[in-house]
Protein backbone atom coordinates (compact mmCIF):
# COMPACT_ATOMS: atom_id res chain seq x y z
CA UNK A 1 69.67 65.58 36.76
CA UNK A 2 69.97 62.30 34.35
CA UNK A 3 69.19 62.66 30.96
CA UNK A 4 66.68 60.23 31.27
CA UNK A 5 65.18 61.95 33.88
CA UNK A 6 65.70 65.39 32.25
CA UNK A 7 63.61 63.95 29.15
CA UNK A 8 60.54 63.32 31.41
CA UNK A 9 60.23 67.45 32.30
CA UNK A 10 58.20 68.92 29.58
CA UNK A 11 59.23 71.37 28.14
CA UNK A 12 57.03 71.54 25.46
CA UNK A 13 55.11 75.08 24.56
CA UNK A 14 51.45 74.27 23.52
CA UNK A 15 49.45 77.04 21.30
CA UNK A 16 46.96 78.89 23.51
CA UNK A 17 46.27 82.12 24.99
CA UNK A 18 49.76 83.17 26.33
CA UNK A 19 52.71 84.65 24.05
CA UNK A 20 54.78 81.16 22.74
CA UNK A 21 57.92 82.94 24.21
CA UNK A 22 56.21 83.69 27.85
CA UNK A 23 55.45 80.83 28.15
CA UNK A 24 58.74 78.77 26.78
CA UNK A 25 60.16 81.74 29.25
CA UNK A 26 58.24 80.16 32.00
CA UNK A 27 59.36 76.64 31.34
CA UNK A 28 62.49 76.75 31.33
CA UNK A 29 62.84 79.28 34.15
CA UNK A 30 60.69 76.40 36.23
CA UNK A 31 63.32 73.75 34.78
CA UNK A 32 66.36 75.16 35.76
CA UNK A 33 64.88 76.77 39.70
CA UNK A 34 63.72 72.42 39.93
CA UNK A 35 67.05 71.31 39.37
CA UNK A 36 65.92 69.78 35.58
CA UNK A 37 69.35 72.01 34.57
CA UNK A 38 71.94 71.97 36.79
CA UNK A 39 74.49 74.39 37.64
CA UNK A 40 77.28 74.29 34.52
CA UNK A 41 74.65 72.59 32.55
CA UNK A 42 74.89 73.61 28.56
CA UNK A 43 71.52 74.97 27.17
CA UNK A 44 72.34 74.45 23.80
CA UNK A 45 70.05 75.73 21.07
CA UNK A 46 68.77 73.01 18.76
CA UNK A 47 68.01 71.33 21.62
CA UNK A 48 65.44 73.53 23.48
CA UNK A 49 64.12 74.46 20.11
CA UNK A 50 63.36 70.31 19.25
CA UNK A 51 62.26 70.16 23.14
CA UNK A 52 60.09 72.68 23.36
CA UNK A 53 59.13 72.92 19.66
CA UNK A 54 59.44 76.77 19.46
CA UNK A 55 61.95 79.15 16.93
CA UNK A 56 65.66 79.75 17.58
CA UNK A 57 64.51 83.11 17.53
CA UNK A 58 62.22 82.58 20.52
CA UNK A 59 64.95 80.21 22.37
CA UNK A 60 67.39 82.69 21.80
CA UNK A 61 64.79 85.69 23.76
CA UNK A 62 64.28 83.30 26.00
CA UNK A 63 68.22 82.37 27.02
CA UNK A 64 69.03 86.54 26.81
CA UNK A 65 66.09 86.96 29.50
CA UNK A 66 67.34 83.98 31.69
CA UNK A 67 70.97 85.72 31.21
CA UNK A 68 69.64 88.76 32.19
CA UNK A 69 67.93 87.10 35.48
CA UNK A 70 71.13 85.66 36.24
CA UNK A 71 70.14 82.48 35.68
CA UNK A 72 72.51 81.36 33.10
CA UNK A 73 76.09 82.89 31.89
CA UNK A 74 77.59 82.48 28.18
CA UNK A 75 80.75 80.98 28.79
CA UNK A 76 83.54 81.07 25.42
CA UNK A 77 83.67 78.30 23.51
CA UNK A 78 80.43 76.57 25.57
CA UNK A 79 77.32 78.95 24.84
CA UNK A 80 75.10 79.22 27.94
CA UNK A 81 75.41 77.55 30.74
CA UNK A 82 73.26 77.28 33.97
CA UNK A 83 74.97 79.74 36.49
CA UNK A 84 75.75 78.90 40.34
CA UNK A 85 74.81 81.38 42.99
CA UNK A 86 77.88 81.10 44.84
CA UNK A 87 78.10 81.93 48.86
CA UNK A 88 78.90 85.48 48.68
CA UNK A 89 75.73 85.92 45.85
CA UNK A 90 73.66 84.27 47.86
CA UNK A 91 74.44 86.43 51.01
CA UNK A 92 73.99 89.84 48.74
CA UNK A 93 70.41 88.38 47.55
CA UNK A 94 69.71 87.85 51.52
CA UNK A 95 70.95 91.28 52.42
CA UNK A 96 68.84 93.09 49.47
CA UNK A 97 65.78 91.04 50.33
CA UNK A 98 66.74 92.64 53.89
CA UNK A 99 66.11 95.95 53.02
CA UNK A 100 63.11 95.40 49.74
CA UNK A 101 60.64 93.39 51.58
CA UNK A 102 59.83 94.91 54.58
CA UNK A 103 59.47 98.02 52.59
CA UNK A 104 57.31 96.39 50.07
CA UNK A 105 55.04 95.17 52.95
CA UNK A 106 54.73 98.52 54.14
CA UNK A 107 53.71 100.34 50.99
CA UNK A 108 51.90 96.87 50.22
CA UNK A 109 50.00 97.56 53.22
CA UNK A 110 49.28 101.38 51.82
CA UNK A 111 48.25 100.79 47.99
CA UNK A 112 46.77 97.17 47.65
CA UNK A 113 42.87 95.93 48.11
CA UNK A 114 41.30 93.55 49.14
CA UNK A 115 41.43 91.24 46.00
CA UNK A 116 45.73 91.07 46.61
CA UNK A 117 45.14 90.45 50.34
CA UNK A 118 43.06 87.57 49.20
CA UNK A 119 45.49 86.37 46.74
CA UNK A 120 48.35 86.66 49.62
CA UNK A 121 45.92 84.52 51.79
CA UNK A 122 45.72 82.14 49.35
CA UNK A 123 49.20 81.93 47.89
CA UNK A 124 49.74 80.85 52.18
CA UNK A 125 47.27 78.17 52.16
CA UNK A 126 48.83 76.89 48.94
CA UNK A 127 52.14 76.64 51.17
CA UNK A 128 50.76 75.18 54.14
CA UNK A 129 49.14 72.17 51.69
CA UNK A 130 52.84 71.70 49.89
CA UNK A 131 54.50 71.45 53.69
CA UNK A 132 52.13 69.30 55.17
CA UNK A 133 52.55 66.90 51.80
CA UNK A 134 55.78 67.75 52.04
CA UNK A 135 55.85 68.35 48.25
CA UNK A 136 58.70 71.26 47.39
CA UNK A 137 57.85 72.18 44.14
CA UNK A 138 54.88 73.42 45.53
CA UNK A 139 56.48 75.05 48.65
CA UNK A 140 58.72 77.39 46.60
CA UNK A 141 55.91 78.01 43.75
CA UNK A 142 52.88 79.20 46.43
CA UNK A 143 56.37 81.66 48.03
CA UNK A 144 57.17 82.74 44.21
CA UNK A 145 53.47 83.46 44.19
CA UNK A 146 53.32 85.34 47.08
CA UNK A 147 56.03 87.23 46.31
CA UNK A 148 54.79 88.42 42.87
CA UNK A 149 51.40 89.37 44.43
CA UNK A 150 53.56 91.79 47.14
CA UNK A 151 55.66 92.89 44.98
CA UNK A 152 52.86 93.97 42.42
CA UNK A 153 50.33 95.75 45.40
CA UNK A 154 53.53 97.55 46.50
CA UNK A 155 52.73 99.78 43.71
CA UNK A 156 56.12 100.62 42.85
CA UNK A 157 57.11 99.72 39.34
CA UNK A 158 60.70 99.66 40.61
CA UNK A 159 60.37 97.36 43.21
CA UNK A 160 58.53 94.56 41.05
CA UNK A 161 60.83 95.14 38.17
CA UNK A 162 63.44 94.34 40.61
CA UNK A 163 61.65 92.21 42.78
CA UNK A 164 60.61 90.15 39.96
CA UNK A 165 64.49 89.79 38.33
CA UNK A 166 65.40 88.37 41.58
CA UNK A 167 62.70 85.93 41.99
CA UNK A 168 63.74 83.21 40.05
CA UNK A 169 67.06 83.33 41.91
CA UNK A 170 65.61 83.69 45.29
CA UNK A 171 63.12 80.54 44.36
CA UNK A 172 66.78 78.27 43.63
CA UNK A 173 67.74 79.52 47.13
CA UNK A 174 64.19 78.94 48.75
CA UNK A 175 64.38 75.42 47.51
CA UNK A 176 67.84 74.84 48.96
CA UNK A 177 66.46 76.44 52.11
CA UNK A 178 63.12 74.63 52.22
CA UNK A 179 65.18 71.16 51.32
CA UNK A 180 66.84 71.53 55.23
CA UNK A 181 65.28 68.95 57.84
CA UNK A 182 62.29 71.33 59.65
CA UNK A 183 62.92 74.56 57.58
CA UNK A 184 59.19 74.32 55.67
CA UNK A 185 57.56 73.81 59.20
CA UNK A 186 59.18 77.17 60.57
CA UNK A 187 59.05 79.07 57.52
CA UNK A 188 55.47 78.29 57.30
CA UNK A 189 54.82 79.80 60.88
CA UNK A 190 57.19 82.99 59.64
CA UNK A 191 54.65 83.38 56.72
CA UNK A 192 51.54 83.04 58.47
CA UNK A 193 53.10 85.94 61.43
CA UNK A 194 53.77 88.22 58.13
CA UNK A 195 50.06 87.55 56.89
CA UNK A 196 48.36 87.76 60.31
CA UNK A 197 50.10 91.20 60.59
CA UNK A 198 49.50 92.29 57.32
CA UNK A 199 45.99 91.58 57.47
CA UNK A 200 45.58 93.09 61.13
CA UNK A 201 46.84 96.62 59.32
CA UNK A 202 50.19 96.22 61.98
CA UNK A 203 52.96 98.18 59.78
CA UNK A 204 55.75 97.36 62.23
CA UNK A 205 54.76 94.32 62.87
CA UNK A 206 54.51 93.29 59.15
CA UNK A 207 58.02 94.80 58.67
CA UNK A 208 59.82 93.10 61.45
CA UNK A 209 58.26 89.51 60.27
CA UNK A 210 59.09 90.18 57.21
CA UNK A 211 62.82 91.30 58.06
CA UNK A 212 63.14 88.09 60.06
CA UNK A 213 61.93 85.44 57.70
CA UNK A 214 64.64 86.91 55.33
CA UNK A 215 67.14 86.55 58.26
CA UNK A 216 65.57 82.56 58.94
CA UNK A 217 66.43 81.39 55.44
CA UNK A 218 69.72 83.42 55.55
CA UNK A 219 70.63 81.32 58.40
CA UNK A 220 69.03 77.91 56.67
CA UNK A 221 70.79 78.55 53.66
CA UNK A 222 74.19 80.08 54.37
CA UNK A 223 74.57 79.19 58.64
C-alpha cells in the first residue's frame, strides 16, 4: 500500500476498557491481514509507537506476538518485516485446517449452547451482508468471527490456542481466496451447508461440509 494511503488506516489505540496492548495487538494484526503492510514491509519501532501513540515496550509485545503468529519475521540488519505465506505454507495451513475443523465441528457440536450457535448464526448473516455488498473486509472479519466462536465451543483449550495462532494467517489467505471472481458467492453457500448441519445436530454432515469448504478455498487459493 502507498504511504499516503497507509497514513489514512488508524492505527491509533484510544484509552478505554480493553488492555492498550490488546488492542494495539488487534490493530495492527487487522493492518497487516488488509494489506495496510505488505509482505517485506519494515515495521519499524518509532514509527508504530508515534502511529499508534502507545510504549516501545507495548510495540515491542505487540511485534513478538505477531512474530509468534507468523505474521512478521526479524530479518538481520532490517528488524521486522511483514512475512509472505509462500505456496508450500499456504498448502500446510490448508492441509491442517483439513484435519482441525471438522473435528472442532464435531466436539463443537458436543460442548457448545445455544448462545455460540447463535453467535455462529450471526457471524453467517454478517457474511452474507459483506458478499452481497461485496465489501471484503467484512467477508473475512464475519469468517475470523466464526471461526473464533467454533474454535472456543469446541471446548478444547488446544484447539483454540492453535486455532486462534493460525487465524490471522488463514484470514490473509481467506482474503486472497475471497478476492477470486465468484469465490464469496460459493463460499457463502459452503458456510450456510456447515451451519444448516450444525444446527440440524448432523455430525457427519457438519464434518464433511466443513472438510470441503477447506478443500474449496484450497483450490481458490492454490488451483
Amino acid at each position: 500500500m502507498e504511504r499516503d494511503e497507509m497514513n489514512k488506516f488508524d492505527l491509533r489505540v484510544s484509552e478505554g476498557p480493553n488492555l492498550v496492548r490488546d488492542e494495539a495487538l488487534r490493530r495492527l494484526r487487522a493492518a497487516i491481514v488488509d494489506g495496510v503492510y505488505n509482505p517485506g514491509d519494515r515495521l519499524i519501532e518509532r514509527e508504530l509507537c508515534e502511529r499508534m501513540a502507545i510504549s516501545r515496550t507495548s510495540v515491542r509485545e505487540v511485534l513478538r506476538q505477531l512474530e509468534s503468529e507468523q505474521l512478521i519475521r526479524v530479518e538481520p540488519r532490517r528488524g521486522p518485516v511483514v512475512a509472505a505465506i509462500s505456496a508450500e505454507q499456504a498448502r500446510d495451513i490448508y492441509e491442517f485446517r483439513r484435519m482441525l475443523e471438522p473435528a472442532a465441528v464435531r466436539l463443537f457440536m458436543e460442548r457448545a449452547g445455544k448462545t455460540e450457535l447463535k453467535q455462529l448464526r450471526a457471524a453467517i448473516e454478517a457474511f452474507r451482508t459483506a458478499v452481497e455488498t461485496t465489501h471484503l473486509g467484512g467477508m473475512v472479519e464475519s469468517m475470523a468471527d466464526f471461526y473464533e466462536t467454533l474454535f472456543r465451543g469446541a471446548g478444547n483449550s488446544e484447539i483454540r490456542a492453535v486455532g486462534g495462532r493460525m487465524l490471522a494467517r488463514i484470514s490473509a489467505l481467506r482474503r486472497a481466496s475471497m478476492s477470486r471472481p465468484g469465490r464469496a458467492p460459493h463460499s457463502l453457500r459452503e458456510m450456510e451447508q456447515l451451519c444448516a448441519a450444525i444446527e440440524a445436530g448432523d455430525k457427519d454432515k457438519a464434518a464433511e461440509a466443513a472438510a470441503r469448504h477447506v478443500d474449496e478455498a484450497r483450490a481458490a487459493v492454490l488451483g
